[in-house]
N, C-alpha and C. Protein backbone atom coordinates (compact mmCIF):
# COMPACT_ATOMS: atom_id res chain seq x y z
N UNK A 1 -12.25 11.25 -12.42
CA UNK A 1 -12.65 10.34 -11.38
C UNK A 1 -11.69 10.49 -10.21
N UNK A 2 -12.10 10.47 -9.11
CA UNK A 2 -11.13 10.96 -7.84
C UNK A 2 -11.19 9.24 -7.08
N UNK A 3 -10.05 9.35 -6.68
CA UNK A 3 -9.22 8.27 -6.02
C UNK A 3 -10.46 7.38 -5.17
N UNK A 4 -10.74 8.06 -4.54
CA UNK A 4 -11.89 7.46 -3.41
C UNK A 4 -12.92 6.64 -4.18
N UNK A 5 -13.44 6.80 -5.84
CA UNK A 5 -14.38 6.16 -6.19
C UNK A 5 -13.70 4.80 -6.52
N UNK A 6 -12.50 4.30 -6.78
CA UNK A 6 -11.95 3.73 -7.34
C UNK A 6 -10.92 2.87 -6.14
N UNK A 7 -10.54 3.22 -5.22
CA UNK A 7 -9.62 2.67 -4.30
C UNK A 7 -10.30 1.76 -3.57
N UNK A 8 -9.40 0.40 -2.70
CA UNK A 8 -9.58 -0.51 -2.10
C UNK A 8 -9.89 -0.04 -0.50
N UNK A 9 -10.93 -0.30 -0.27
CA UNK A 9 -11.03 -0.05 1.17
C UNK A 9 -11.08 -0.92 2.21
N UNK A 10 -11.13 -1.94 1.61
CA UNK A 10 -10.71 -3.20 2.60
C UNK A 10 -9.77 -3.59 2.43
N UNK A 11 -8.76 -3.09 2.91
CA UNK A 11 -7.14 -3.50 2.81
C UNK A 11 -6.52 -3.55 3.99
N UNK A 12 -5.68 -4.68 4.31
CA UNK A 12 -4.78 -5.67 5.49
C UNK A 12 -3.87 -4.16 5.66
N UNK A 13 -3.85 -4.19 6.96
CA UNK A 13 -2.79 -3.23 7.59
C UNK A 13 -1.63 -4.15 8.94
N UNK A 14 -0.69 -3.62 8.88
CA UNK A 14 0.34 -4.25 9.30
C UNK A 14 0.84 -2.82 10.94
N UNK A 15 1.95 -3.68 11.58
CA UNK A 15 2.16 -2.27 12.31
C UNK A 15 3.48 -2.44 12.17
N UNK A 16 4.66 -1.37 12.61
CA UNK A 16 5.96 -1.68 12.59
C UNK A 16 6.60 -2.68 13.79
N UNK A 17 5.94 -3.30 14.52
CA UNK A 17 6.32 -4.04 15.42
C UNK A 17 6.00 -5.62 15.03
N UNK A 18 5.33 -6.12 14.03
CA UNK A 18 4.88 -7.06 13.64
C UNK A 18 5.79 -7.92 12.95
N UNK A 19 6.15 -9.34 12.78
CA UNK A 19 7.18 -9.93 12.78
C UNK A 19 7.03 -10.46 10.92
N UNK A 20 8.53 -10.32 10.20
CA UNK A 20 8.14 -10.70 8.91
C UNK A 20 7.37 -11.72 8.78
N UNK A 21 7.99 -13.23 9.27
CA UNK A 21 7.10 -14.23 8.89
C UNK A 21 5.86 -14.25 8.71
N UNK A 22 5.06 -13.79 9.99
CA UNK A 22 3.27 -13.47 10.16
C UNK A 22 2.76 -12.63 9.33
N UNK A 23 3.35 -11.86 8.95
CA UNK A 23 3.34 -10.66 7.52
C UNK A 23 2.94 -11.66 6.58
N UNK A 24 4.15 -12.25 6.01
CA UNK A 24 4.07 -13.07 4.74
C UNK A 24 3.10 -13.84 5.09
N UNK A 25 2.56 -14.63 5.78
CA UNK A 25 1.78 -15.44 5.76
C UNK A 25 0.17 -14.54 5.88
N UNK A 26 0.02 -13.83 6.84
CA UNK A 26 -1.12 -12.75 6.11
C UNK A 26 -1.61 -12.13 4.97
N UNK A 27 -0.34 -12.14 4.37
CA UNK A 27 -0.28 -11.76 2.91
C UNK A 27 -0.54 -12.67 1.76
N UNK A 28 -0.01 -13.80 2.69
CA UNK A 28 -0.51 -14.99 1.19
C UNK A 28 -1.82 -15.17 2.07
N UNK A 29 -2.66 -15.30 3.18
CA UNK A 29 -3.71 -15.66 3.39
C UNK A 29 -4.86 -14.85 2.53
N UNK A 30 -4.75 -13.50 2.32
CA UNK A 30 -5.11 -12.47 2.23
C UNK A 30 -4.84 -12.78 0.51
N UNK A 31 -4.24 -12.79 0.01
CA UNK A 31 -3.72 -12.65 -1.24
C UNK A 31 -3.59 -11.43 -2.03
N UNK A 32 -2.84 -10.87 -1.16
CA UNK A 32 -2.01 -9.15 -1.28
C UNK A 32 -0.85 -9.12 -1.33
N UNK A 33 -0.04 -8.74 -1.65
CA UNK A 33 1.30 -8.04 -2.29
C UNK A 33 1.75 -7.13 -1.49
N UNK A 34 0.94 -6.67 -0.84
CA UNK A 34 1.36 -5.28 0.30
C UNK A 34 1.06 -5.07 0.76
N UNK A 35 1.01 -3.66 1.91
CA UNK A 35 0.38 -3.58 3.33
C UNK A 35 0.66 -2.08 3.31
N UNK A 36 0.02 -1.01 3.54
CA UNK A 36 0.11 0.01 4.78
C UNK A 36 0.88 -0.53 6.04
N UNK A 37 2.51 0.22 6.64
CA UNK A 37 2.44 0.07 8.23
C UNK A 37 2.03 1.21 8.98
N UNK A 38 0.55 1.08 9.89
CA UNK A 38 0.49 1.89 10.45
C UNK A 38 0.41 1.55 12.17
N UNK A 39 0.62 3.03 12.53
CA UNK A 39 1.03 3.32 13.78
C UNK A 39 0.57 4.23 14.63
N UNK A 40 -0.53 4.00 15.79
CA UNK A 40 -1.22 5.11 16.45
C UNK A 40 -2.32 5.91 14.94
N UNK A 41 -2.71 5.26 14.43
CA UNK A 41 -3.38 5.42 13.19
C UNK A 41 -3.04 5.94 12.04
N UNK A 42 -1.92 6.32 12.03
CA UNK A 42 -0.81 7.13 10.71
C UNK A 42 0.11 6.23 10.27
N UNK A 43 -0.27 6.89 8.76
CA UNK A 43 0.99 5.70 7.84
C UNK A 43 1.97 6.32 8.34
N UNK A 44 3.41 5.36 8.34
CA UNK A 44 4.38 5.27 8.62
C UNK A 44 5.44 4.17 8.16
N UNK A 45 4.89 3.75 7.12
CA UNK A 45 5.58 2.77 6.25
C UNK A 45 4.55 2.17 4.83
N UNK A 46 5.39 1.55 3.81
CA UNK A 46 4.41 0.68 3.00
C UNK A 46 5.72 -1.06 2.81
N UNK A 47 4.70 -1.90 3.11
CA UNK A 47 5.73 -2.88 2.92
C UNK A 47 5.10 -4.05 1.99
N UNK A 48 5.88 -4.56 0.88
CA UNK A 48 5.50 -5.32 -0.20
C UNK A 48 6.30 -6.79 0.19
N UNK A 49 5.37 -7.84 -0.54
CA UNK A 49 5.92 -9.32 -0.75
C UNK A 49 7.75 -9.37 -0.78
N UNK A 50 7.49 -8.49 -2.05
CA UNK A 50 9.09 -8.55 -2.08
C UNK A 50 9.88 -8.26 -1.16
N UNK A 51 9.97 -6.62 -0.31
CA UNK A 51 10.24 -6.56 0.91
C UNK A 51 10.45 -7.99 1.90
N UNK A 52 9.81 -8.26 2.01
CA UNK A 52 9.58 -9.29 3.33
C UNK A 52 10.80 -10.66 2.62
N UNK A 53 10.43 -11.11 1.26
CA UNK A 53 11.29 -11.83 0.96
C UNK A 53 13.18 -11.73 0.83
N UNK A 54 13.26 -10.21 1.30
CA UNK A 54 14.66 -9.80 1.03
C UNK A 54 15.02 -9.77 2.21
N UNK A 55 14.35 -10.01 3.29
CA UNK A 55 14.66 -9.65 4.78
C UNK A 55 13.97 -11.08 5.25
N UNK A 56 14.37 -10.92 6.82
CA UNK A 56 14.34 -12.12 7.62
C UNK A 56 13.27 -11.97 8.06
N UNK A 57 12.33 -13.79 7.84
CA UNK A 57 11.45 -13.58 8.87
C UNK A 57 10.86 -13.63 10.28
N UNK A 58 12.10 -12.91 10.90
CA UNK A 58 12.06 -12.59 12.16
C UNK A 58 12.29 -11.26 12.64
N UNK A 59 12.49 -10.47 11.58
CA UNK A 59 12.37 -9.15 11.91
C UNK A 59 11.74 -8.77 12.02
N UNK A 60 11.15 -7.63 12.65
CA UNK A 60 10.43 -6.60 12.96
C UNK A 60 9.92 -5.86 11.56
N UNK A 61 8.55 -5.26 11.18
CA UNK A 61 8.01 -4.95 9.89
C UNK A 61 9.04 -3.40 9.45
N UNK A 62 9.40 -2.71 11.19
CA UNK A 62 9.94 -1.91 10.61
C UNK A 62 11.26 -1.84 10.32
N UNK A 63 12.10 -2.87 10.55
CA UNK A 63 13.22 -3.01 9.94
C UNK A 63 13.30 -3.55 8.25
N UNK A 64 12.14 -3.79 8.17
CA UNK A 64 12.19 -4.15 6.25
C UNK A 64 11.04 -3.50 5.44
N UNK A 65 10.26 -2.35 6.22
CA UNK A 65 9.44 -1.62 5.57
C UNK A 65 10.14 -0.34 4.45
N UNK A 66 9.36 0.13 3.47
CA UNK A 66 9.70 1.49 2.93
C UNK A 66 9.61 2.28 4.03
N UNK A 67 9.57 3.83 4.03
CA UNK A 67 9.63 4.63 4.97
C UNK A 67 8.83 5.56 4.01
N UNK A 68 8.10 6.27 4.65
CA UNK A 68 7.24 7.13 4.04
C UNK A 68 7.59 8.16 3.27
N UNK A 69 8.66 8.47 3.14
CA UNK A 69 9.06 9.84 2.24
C UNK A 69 9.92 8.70 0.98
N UNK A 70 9.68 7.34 1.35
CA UNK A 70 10.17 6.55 0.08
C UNK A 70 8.85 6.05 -0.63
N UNK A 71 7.78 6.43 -0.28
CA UNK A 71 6.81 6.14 -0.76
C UNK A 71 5.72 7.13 -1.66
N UNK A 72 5.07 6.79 -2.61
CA UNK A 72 4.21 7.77 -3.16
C UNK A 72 2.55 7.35 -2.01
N UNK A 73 2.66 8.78 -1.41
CA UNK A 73 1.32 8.56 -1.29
C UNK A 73 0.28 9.61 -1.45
N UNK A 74 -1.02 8.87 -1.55
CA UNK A 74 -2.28 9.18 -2.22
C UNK A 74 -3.01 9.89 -1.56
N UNK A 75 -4.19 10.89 -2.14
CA UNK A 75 -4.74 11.71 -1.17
C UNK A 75 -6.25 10.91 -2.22
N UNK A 76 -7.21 10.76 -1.14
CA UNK A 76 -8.51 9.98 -1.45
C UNK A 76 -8.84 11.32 -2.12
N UNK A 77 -8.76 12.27 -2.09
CA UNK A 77 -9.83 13.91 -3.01
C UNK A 77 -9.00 13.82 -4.34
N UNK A 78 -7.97 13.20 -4.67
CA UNK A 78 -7.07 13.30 -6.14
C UNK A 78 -7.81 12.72 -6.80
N UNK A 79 -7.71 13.50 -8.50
CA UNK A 79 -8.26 12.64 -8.89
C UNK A 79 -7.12 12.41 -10.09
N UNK A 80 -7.91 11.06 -10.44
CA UNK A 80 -6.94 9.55 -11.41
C UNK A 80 -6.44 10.28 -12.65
N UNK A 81 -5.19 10.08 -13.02
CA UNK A 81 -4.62 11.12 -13.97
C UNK A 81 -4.02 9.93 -14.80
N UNK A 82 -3.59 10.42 -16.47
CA UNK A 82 -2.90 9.83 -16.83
C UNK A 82 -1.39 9.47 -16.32
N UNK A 83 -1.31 11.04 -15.91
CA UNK A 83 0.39 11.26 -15.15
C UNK A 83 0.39 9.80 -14.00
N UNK A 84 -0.58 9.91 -13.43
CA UNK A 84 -0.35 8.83 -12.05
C UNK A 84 -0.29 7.30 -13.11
N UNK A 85 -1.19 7.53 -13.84
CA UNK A 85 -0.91 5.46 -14.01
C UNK A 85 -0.14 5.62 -14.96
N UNK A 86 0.63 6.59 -15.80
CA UNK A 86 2.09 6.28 -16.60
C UNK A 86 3.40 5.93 -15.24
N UNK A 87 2.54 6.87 -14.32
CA UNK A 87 4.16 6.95 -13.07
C UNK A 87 3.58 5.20 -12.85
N UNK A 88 3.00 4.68 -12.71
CA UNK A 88 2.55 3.36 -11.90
C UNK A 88 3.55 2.14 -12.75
N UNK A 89 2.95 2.80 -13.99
CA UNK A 89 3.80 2.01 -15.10
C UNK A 89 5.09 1.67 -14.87
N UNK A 90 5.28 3.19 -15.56
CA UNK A 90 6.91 3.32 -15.46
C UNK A 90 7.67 2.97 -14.08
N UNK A 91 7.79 3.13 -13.16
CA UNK A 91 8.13 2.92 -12.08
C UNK A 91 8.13 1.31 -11.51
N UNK A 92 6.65 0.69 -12.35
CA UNK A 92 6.15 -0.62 -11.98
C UNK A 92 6.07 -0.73 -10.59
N UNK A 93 5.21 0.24 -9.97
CA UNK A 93 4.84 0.09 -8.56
C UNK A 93 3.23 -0.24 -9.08
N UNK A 94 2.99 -1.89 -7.88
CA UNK A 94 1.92 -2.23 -7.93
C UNK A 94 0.58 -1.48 -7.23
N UNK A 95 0.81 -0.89 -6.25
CA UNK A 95 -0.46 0.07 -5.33
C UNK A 95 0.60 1.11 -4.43
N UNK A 96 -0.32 1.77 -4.33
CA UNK A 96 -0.04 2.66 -3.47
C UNK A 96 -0.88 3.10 -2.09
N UNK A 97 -0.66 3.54 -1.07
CA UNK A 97 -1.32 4.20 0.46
C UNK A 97 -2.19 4.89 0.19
N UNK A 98 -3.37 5.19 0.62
CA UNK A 98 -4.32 6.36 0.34
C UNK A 98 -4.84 7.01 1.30
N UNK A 99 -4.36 8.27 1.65
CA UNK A 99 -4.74 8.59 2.97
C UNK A 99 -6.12 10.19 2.87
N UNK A 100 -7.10 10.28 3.78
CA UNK A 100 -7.71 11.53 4.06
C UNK A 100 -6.88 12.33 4.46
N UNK A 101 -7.34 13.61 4.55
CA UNK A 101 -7.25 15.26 4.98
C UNK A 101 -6.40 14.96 6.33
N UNK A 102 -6.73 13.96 7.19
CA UNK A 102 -5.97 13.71 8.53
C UNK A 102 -4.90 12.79 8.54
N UNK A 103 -4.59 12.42 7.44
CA UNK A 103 -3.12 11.49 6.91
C UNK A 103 -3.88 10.19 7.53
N UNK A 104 -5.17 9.71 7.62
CA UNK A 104 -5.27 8.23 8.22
C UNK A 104 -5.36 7.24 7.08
N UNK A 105 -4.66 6.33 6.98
CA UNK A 105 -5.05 5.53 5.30
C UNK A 105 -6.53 4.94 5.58
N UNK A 106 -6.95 5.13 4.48
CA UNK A 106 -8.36 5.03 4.17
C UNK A 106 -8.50 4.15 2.70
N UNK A 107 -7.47 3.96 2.75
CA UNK A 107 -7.57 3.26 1.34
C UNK A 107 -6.04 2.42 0.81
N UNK A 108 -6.14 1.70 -0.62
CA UNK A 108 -5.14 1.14 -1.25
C UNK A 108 -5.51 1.26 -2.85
N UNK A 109 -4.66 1.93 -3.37
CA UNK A 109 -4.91 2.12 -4.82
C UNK A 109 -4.10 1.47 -5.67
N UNK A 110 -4.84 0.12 -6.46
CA UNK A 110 -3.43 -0.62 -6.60
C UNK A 110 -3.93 -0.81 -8.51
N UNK A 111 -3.24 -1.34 -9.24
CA UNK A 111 -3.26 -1.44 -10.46
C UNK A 111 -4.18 -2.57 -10.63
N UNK A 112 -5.20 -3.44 -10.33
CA UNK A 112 -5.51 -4.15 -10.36
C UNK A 112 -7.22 -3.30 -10.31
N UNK A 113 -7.14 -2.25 -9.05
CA UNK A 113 -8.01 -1.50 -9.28
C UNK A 113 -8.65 -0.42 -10.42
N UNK A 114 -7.68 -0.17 -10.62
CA UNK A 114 -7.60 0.49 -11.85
C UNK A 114 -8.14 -0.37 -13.03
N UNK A 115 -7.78 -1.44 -13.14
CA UNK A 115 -7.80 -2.16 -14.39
C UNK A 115 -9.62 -2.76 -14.03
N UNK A 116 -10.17 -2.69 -12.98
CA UNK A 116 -11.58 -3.13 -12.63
C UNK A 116 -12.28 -2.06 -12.91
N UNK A 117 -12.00 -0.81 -12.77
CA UNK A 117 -12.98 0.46 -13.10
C UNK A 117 -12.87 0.30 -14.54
N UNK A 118 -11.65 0.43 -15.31
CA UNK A 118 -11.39 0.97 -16.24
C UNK A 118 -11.89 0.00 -17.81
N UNK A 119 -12.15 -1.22 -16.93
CA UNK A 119 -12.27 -2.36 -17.89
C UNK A 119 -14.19 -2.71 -18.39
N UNK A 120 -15.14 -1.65 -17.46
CA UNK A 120 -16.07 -1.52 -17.43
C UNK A 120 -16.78 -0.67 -18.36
């Protein structure tokens, strides 16, 4: 099964100029855990609940975001491996970025998704 049948496509995107507080509160409006930061349409960050709670909320998203080479990200043509949801496990990362052929995120692949295909 390849990523794209299975990934979130309606998922909250954030930018790196966006202020923690309004984050967190999007996030609990939303009731998400995380965000894509993108920028001029390319990921360029992933930032989680936790994130935001370790930092001020008056910073800027990109002063408390991951940075993309700290992040695993997803190509929508992959397809779903055991290797990927042991790494999800082990690691205990809740979702991950999912981007097309042109790096634009197109998606959010998060364990929750997984557990909706898989539980069918």
């Amino acid at each position: 099964m390849k990523i794209k049948e299975v990934m979130n496509k309606n998922f909250i995107n954030v930018s790196p100029n966006d202020i923690g507080g309004e984050v967190v509160q999007l996030l609990y409006e939303e009731h998400k855990n995380y965000a894509p930061v993108i920028e001029d349409g390319k990921l360029v960050g992933w930032i989680t609940a936790l994130d935001l709670l370790m930092g001020c909320k008056h910073s800027k998203i990109e002063d408390l975001m991951l940075l993309i080479d700290e992040v695993k990200v997803l190509k929508e043509e992959d397809e779903i491996t055991d290797d990927l949801i042991n790494e999800m496990i082990k690691n205990e990362d809740v979702a991950y970025p999912v981007v097309n052929d042109k790096d634009e995120v197109v998606g959010t692949l998060s364990v929750f998704d997984l557990l909706k295909t898989y539980k069918n």
